[in-house]
N, C-alpha and C. Protein backbone atom coordinates (compact mmCIF):
# COMPACT_ATOMS: atom_id res chain seq x y z
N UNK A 1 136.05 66.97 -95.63
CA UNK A 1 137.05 66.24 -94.89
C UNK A 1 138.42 66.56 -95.50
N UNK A 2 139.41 66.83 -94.33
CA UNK A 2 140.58 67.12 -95.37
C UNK A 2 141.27 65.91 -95.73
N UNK A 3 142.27 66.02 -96.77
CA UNK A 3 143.10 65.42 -97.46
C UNK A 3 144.08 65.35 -97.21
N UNK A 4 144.74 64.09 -97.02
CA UNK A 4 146.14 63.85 -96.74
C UNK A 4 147.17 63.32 -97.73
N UNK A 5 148.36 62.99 -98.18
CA UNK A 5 149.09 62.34 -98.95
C UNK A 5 149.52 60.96 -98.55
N UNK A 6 149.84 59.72 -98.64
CA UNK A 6 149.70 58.81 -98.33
C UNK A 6 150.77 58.53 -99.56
N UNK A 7 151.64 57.86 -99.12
CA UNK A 7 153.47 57.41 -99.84
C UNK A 7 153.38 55.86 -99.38
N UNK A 8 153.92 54.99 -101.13
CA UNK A 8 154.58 53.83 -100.34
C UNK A 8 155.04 53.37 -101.22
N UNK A 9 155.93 52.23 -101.11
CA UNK A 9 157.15 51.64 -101.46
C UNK A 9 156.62 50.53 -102.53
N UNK A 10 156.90 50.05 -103.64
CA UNK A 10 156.68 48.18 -103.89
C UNK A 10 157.33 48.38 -104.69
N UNK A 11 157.67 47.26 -105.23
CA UNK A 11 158.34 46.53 -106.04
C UNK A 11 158.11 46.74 -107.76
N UNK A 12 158.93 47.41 -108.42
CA UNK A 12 158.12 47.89 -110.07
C UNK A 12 157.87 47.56 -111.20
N UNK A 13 158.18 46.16 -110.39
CA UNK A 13 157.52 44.67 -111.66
C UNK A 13 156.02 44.82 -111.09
N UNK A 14 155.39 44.65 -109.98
CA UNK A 14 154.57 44.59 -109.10
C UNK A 14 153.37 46.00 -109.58
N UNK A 15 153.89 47.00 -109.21
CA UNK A 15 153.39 48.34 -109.60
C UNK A 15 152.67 48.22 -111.11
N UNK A 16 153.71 47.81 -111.81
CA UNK A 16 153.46 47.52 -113.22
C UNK A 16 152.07 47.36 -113.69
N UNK A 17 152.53 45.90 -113.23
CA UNK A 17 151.48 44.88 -112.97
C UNK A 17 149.77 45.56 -112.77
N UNK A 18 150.10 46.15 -111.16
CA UNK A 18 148.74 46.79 -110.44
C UNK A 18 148.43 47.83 -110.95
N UNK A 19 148.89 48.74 -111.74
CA UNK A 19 148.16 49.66 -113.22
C UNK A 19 147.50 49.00 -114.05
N UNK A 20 148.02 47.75 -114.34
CA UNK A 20 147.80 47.60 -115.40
C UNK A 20 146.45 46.51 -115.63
N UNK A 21 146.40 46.13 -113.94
CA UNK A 21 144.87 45.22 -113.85
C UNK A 21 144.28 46.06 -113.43
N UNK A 22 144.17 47.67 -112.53
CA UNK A 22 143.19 48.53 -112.21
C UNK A 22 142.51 49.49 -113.20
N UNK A 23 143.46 49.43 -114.67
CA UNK A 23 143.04 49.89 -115.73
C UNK A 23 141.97 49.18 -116.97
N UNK A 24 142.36 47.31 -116.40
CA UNK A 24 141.14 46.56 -116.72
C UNK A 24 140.07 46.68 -116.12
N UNK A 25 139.55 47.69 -114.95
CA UNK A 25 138.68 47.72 -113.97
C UNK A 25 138.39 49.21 -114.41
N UNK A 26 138.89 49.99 -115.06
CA UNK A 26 138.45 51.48 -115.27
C UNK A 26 138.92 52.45 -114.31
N UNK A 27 140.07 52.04 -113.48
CA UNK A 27 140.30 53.24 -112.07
C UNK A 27 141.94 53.27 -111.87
N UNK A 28 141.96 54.33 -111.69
CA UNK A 28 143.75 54.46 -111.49
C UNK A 28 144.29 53.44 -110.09
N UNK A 29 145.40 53.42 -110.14
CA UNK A 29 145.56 52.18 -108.40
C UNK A 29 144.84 53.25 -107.64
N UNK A 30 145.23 55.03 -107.64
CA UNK A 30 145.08 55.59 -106.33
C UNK A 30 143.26 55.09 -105.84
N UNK A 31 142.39 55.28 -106.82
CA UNK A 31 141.36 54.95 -106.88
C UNK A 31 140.48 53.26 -106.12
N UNK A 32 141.97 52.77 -106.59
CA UNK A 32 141.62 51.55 -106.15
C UNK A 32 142.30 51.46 -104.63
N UNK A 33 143.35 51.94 -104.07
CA UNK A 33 143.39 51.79 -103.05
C UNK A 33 142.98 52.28 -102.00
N UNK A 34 141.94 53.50 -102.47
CA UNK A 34 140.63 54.23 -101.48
C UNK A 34 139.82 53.55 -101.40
N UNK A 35 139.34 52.92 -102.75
CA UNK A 35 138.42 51.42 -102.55
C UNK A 35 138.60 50.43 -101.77
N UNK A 36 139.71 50.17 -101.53
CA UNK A 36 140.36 49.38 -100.70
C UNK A 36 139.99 49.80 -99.17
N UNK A 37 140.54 50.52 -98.77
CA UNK A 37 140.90 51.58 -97.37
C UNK A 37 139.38 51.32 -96.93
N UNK A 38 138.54 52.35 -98.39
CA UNK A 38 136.84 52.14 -97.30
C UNK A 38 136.29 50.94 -97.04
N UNK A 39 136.51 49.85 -97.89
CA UNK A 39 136.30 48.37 -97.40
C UNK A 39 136.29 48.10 -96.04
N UNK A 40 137.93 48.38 -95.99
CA UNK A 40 138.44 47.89 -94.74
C UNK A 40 137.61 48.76 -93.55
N UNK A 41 137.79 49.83 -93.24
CA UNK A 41 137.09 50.67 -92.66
C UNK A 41 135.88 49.80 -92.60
N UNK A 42 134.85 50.40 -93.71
CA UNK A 42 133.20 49.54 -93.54
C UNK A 42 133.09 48.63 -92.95
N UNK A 43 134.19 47.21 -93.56
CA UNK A 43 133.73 45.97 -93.10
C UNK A 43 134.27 45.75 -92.55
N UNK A 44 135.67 46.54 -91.84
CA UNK A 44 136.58 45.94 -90.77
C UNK A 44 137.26 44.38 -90.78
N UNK A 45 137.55 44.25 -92.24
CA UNK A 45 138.34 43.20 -92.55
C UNK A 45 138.83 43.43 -93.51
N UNK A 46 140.00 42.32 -94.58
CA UNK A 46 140.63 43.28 -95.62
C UNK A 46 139.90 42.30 -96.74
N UNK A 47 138.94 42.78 -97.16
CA UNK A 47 138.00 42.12 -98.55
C UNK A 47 139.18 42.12 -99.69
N UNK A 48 139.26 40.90 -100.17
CA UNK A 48 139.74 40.62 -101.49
C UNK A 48 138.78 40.16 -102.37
N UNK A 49 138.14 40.46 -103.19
CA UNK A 49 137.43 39.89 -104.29
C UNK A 49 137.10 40.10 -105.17
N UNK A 50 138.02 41.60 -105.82
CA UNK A 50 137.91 41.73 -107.15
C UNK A 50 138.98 41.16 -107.68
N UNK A 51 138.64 40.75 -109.02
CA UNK A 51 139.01 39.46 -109.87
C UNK A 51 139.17 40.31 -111.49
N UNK A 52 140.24 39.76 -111.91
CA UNK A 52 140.76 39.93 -113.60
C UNK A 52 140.61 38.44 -114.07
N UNK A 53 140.54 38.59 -115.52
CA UNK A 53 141.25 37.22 -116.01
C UNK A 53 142.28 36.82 -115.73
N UNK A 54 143.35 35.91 -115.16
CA UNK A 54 144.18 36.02 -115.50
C UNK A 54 145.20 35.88 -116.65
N UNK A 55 146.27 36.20 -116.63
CA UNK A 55 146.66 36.41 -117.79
C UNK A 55 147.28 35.17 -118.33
N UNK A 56 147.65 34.33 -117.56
CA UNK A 56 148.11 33.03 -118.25
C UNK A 56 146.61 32.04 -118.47
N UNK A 57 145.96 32.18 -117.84
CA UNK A 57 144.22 31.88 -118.35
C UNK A 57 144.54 32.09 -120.25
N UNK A 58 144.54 33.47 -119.89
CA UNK A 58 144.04 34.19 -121.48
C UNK A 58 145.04 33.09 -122.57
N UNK A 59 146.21 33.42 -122.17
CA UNK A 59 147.27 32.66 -123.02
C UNK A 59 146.89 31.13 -123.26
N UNK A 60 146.61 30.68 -122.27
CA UNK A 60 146.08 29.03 -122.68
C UNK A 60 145.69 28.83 -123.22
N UNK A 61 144.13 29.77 -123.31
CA UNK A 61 143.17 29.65 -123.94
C UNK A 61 143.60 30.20 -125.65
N UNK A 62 144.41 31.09 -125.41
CA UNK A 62 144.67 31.24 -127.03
C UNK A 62 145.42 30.72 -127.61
N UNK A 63 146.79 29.90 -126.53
CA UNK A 63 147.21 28.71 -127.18
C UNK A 63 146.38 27.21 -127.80
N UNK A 64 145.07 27.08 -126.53
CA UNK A 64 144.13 26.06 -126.73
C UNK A 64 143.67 26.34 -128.17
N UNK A 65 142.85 27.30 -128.33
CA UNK A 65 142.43 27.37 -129.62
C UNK A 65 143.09 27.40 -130.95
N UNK A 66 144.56 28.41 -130.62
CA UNK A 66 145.39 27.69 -131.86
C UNK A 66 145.23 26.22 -132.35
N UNK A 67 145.68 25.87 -131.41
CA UNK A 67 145.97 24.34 -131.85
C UNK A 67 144.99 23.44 -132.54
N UNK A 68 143.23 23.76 -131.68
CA UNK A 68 142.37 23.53 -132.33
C UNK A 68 142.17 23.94 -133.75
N UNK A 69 142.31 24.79 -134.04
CA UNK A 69 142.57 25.62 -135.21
C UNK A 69 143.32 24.76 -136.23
N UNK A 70 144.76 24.37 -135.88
CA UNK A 70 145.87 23.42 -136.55
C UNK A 70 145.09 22.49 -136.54
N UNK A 71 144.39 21.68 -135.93
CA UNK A 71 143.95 20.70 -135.93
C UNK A 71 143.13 20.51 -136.99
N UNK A 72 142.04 21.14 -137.46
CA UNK A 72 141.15 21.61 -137.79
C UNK A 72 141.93 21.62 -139.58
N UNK A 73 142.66 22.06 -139.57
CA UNK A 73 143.63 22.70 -140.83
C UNK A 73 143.63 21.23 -141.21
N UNK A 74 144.63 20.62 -140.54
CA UNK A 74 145.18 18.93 -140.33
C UNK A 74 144.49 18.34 -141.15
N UNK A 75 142.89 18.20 -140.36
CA UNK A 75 142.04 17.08 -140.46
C UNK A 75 141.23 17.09 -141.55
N UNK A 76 141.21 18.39 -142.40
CA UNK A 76 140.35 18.78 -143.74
C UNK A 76 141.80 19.23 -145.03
N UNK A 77 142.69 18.91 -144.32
CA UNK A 77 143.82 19.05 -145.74
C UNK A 77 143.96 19.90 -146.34
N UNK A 78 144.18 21.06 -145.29
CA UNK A 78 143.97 22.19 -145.85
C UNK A 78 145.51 22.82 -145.78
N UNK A 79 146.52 22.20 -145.52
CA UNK A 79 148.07 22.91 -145.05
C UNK A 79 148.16 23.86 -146.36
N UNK A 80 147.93 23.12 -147.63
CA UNK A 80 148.61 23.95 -148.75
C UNK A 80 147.82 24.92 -149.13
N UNK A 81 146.63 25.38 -148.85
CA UNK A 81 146.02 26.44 -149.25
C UNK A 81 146.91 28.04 -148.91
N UNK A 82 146.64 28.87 -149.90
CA UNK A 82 147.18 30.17 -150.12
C UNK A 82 146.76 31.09 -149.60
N UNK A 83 146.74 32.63 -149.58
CA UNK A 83 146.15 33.96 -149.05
C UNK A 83 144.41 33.56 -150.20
N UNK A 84 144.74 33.51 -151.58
CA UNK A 84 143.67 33.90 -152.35
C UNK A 84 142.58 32.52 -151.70
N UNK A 85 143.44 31.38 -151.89
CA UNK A 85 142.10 30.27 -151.80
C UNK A 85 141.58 30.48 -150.06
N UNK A 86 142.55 30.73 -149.04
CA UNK A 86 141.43 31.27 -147.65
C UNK A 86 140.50 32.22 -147.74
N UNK A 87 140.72 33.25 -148.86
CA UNK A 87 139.74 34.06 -148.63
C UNK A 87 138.64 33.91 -149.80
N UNK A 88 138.96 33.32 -150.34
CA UNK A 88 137.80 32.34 -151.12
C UNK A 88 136.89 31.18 -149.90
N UNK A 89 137.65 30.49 -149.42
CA UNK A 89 136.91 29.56 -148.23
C UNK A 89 136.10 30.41 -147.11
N UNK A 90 136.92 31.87 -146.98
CA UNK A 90 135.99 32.71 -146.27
C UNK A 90 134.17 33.19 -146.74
N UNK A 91 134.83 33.76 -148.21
CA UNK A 91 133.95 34.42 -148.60
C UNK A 91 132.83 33.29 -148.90
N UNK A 92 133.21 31.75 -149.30
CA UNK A 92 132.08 30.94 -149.81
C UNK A 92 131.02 30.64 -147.99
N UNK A 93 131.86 30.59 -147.01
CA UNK A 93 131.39 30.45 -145.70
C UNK A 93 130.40 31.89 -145.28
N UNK A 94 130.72 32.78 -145.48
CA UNK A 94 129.39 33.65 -145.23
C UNK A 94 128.48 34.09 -146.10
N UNK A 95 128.91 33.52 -147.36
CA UNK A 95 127.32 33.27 -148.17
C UNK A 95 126.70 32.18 -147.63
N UNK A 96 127.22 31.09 -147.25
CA UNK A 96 126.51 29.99 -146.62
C UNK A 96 125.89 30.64 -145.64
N UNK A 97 126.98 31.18 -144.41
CA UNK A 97 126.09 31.84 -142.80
C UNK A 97 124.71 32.87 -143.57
N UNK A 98 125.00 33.07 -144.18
CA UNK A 98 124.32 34.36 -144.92
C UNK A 98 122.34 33.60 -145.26
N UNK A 99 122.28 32.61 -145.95
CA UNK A 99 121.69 31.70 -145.93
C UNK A 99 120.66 31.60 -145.19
């Protein structure tokens, strides 16, 4: 079948963006928007349903757990500990997991 070129316009915050979630998926956009095209074609509607994390998801969640974390610090009195005594609290914790 031959090959045609196919041109278009968006926005390059947008573009950005759509590299950069089709590269969480393993496929360049062009890739993804043939994926797209045969959808439509096949199913003769425009299927949306591939899905990323999103990215303010991710952030919550790593804000969430910070905090748990602080919390955690807080509640066992641990603010003043140093580089040497965390990695002392490390190392005594996976002889325990170790166990």
């Amino acid at each position: 079948m031959a090959q045609v070129t196919f041109s278009m316009s968006m926005n390059a915050e947008l573009k950005r963006e759509f590299d950069a979630v089709c590269q969480e998926f393993g496929l360049s956009a062009a890739a993804a928007f043939i994926m797209f095209a045969q959808a439509v074609v096949r199913e003769r509607r425009i299927p949306i349903e591939i899905e990323a994390s999103p990215v303010e998801s991710a952030r919550a969640a790593g804000k969430e757990a910070f905090s748990a974390l602080r919390q955690s610090v807080k509640e066992r009195d641990l603010q003043g500990m140093n580089l040497d005594d965390i990695n002392e609290e490390i190392r005594r914790t996976r002889i325990r997991d170790d166990r």
